[in-house]
Protein backbone atom coordinates (compact mmCIF):
# COMPACT_ATOMS: atom_id res chain seq x y z
CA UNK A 1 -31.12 -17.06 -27.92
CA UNK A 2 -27.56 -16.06 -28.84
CA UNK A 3 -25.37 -13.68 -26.59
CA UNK A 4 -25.65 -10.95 -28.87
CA UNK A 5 -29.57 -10.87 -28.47
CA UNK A 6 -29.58 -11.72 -24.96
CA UNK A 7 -27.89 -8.85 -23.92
CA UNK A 8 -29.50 -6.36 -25.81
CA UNK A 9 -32.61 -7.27 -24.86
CA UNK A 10 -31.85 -7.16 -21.06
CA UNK A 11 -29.82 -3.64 -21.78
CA UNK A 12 -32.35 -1.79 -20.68
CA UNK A 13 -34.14 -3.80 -17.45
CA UNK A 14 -31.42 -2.10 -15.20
CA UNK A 15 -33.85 -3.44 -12.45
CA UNK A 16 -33.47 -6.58 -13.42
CA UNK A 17 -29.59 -6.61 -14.28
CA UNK A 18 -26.83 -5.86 -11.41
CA UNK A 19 -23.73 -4.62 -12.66
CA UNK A 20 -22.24 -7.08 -12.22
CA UNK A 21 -23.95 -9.31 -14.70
CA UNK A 22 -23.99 -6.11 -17.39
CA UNK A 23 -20.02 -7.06 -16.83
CA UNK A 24 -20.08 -11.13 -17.68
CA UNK A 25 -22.47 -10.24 -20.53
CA UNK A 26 -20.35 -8.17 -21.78
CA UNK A 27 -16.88 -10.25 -21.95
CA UNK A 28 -19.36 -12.68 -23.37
CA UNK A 29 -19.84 -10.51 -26.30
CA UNK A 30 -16.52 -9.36 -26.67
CA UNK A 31 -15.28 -13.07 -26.82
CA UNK A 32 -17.65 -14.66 -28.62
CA UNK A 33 -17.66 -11.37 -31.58
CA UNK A 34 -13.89 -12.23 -31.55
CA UNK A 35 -12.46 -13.61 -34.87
CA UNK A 36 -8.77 -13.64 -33.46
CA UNK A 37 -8.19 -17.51 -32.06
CA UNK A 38 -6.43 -17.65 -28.88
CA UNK A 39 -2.63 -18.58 -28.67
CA UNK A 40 -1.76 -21.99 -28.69
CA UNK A 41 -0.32 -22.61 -24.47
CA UNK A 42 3.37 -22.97 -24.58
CA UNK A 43 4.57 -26.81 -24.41
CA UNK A 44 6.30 -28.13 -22.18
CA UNK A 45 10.24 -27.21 -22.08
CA UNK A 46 10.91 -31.30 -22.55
CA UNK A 47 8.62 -31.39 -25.97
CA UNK A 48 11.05 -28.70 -27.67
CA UNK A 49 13.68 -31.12 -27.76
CA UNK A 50 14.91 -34.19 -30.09
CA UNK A 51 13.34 -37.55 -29.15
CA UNK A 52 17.02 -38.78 -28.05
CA UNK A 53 17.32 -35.80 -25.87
CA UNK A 54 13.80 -36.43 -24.33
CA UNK A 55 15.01 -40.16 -23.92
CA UNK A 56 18.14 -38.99 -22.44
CA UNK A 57 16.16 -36.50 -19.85
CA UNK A 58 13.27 -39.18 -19.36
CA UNK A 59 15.48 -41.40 -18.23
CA UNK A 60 16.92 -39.54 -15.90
CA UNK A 61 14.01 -38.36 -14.09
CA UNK A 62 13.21 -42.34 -14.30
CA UNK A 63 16.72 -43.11 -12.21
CA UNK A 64 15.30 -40.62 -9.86
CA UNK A 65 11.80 -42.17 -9.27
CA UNK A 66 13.49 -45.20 -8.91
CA UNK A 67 16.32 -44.86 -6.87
CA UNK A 68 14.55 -42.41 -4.24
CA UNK A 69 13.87 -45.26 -1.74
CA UNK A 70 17.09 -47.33 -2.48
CA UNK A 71 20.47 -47.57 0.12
CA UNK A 72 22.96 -45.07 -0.49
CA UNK A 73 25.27 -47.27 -2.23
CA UNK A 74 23.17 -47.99 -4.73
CA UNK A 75 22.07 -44.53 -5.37
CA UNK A 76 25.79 -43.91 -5.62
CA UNK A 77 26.66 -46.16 -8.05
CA UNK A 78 23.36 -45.42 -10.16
CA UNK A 79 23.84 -41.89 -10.59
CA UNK A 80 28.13 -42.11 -10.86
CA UNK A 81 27.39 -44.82 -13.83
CA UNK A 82 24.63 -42.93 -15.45
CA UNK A 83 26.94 -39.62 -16.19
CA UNK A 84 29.55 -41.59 -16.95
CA UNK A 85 28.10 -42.31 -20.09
CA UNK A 86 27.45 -39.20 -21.57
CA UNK A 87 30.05 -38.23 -23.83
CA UNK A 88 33.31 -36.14 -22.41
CA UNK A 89 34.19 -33.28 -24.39
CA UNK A 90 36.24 -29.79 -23.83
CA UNK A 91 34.94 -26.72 -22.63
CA UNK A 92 36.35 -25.18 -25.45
CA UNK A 93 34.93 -27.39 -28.08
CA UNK A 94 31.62 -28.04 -26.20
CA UNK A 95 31.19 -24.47 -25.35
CA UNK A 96 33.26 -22.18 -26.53
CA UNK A 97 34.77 -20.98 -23.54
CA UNK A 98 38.31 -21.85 -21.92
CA UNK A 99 35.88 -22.74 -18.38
CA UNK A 100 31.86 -23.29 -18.01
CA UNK A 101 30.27 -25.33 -15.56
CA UNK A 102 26.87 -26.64 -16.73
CA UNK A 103 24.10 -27.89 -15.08
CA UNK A 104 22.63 -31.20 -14.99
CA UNK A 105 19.53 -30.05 -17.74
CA UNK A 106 22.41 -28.52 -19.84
CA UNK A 107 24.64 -31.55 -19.72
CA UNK A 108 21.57 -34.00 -20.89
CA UNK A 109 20.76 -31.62 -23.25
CA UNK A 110 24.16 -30.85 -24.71
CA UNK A 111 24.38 -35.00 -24.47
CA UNK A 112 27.84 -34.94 -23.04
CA UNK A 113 30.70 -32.38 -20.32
CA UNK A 114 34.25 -32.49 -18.90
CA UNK A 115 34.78 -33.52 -15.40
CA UNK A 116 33.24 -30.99 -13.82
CA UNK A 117 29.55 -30.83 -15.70
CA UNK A 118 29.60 -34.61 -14.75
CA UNK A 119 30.19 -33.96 -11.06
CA UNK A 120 28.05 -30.95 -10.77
CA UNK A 121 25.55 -32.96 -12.47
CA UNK A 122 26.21 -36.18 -10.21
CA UNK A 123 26.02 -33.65 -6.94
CA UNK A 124 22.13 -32.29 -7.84
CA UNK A 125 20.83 -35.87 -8.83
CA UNK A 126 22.67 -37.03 -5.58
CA UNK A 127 20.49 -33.95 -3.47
CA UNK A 128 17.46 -34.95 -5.78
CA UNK A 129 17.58 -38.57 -4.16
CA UNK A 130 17.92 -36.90 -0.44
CA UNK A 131 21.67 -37.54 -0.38
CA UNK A 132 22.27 -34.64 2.38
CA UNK A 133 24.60 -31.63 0.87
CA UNK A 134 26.97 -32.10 3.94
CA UNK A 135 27.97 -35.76 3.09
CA UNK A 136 28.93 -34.77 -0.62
CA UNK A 137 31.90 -32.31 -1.85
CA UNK A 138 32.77 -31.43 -4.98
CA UNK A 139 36.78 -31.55 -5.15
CA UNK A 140 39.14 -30.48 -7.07
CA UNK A 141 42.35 -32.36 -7.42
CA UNK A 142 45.08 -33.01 -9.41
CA UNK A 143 45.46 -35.93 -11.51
CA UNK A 144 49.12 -37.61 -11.31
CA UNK A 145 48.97 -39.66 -14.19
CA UNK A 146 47.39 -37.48 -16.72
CA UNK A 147 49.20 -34.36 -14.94
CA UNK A 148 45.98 -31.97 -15.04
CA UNK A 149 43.51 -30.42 -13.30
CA UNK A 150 40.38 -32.42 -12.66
CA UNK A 151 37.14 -32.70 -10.41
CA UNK A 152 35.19 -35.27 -8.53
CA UNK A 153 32.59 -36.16 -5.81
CA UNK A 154 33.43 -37.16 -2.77
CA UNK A 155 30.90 -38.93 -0.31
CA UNK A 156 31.56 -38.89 3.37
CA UNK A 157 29.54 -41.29 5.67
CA UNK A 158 30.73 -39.54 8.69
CA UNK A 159 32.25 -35.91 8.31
CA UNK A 160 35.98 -37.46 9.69
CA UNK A 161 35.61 -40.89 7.36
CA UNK A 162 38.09 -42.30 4.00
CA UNK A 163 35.31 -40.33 1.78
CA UNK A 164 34.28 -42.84 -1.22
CA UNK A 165 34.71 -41.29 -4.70
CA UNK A 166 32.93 -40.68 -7.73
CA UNK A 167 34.81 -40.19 -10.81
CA UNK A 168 34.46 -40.59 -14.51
CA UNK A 169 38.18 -41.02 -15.63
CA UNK A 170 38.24 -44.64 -12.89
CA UNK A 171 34.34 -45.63 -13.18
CA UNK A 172 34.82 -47.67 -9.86
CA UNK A 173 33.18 -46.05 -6.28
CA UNK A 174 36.19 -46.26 -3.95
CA UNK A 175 37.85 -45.07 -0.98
CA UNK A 176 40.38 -41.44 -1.56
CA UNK A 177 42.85 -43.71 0.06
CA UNK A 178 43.22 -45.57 -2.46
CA UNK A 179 43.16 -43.06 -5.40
CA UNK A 180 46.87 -42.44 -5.21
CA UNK A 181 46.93 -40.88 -8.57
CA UNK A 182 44.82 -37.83 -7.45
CA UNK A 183 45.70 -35.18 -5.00
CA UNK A 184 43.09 -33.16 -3.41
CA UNK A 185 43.50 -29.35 -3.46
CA UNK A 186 40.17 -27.91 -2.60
CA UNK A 187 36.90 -28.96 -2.19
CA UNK A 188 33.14 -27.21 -1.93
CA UNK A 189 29.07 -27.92 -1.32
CA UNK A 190 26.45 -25.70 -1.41
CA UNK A 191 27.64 -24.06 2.35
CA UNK A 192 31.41 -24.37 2.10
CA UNK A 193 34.91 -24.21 0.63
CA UNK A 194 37.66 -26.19 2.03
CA UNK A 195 41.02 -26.20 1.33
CA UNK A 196 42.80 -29.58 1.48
CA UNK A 197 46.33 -29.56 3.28
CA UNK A 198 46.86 -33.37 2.46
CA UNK A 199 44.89 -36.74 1.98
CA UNK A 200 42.70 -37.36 4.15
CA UNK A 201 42.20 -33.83 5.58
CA UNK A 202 41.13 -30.62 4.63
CA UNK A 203 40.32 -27.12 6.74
CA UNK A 204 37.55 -24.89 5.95
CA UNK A 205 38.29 -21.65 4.70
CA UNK A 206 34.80 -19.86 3.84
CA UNK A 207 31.33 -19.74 1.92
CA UNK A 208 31.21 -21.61 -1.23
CA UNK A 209 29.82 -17.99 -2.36
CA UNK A 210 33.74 -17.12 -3.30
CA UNK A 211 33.52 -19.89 -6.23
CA UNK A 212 31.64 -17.73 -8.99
CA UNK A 213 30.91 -19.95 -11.64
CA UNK A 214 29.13 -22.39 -8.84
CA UNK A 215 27.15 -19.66 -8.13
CA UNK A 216 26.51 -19.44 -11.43
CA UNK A 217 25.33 -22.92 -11.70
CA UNK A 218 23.13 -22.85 -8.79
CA UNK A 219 21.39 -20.06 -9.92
CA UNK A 220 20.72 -21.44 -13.27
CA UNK A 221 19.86 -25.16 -12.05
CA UNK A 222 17.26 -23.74 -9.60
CA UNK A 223 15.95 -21.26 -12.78
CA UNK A 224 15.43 -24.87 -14.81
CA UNK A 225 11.68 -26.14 -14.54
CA UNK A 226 12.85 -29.68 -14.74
CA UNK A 227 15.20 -29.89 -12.06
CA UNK A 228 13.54 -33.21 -10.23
């Protein structure tokens, strides 16, 4: 016996039938009368993209798994040599805009960033593997021998140590003492702004809430479903 015949032939044993099953027998009819099929579900965000893009993402979250468990210099140097190799291009050309500061799913997907997209993106991965957001700092500095602005990420084992650094214009981890082509002149996390009076020290002067494009950023990384 069908749906169709079942119900109409209980429609009338109201003794029999609680409204409650008058109710399921009648979204049974209505679905099963429908001709309209039901929408495909939406894929996942990762299948809309190329397959090198998917590789490029994959492997990311792979760095991740892999890396969760390992000592902190090796998640340094994992995560400073996997940006590294994206490929560095201009806001301007890459975006359109004289200043935008992408977020790690934008940078994969766009396949390559300036200094900044790499460090942001260096600084969530870095959280990602449990790295604490008080040992890391996003600073900007000034490089001497290119004579521009530029960004990198400083890790501090101890809040008053040499802080090691992560850059993608020298590839290698090491010490801000001995980066004597870069001069710090502020620096930021997720819970502060500091503004640095010479090498080696820095005083705090407020909320990382007064930078607004990292607000920006944080509010569209923690928007993106496959921020690990």
């Amino acid at each position: 016996m069908n749906s169709l015949h079942f119900f109409f032939a209980n429609l009338y044993k109201p003794a029999r039938l609680s409204l409650w099953t008058m109710a399921l027998l009648l979204a049974v009819l209505v679905n099963g009368c429908s001709k309209k099929p039901l929408p495909p579900p939406e894929p996942p965000v990762i299948e809309r993209y190329d397959e090198a893009t998917r590789k490029r993402i994959a492997q990311w979250k792979a760095l991740i798994k892999e890396t969760k468990k390992a000592p902190i210099s090796e998640k340094l140097a994992s995560v400073n040599k996997f940006f590294n190799h994206l490929h560095f291009v201009t806001d301007r050309n890459h975006w359109g805009q004289e200043d935008y500061w992408a977020t790690p799913l934008e940078t994969l997907v766009s396949n390559g960033g300036d200094c900044e997209d790499f460090t942001i993106a260096k600084y969530f991965t870095l959280k990602s593997l449990e790295v604490p957001d008080k040992k890391m700092r996003l600073t900007y500095v000034k490089s001497l021998t290119r004579n521009q602005a530029h960004m990198v990420l400083n890790y501090y084992h101890h809040p008053s140590s040499d802080p090691l650094v992560l850059d993608n214009l020298n590839k290698r981890i090491v010490p801000a003492s001995q980066r004597k082509d870069l001069v710090p002149v502020y620096s930021f996390n997720g819970t502060g702004l500091w503004l640095a009076k010479n090498r080696g020290y820095s005083t705090p002067v407020g909320g990382a809430s007064r930078l607004k494009l990292w607000q920006e950023v944080l509010q569209r990384a923690e928007d993106e479903p496959l921020l690990p």
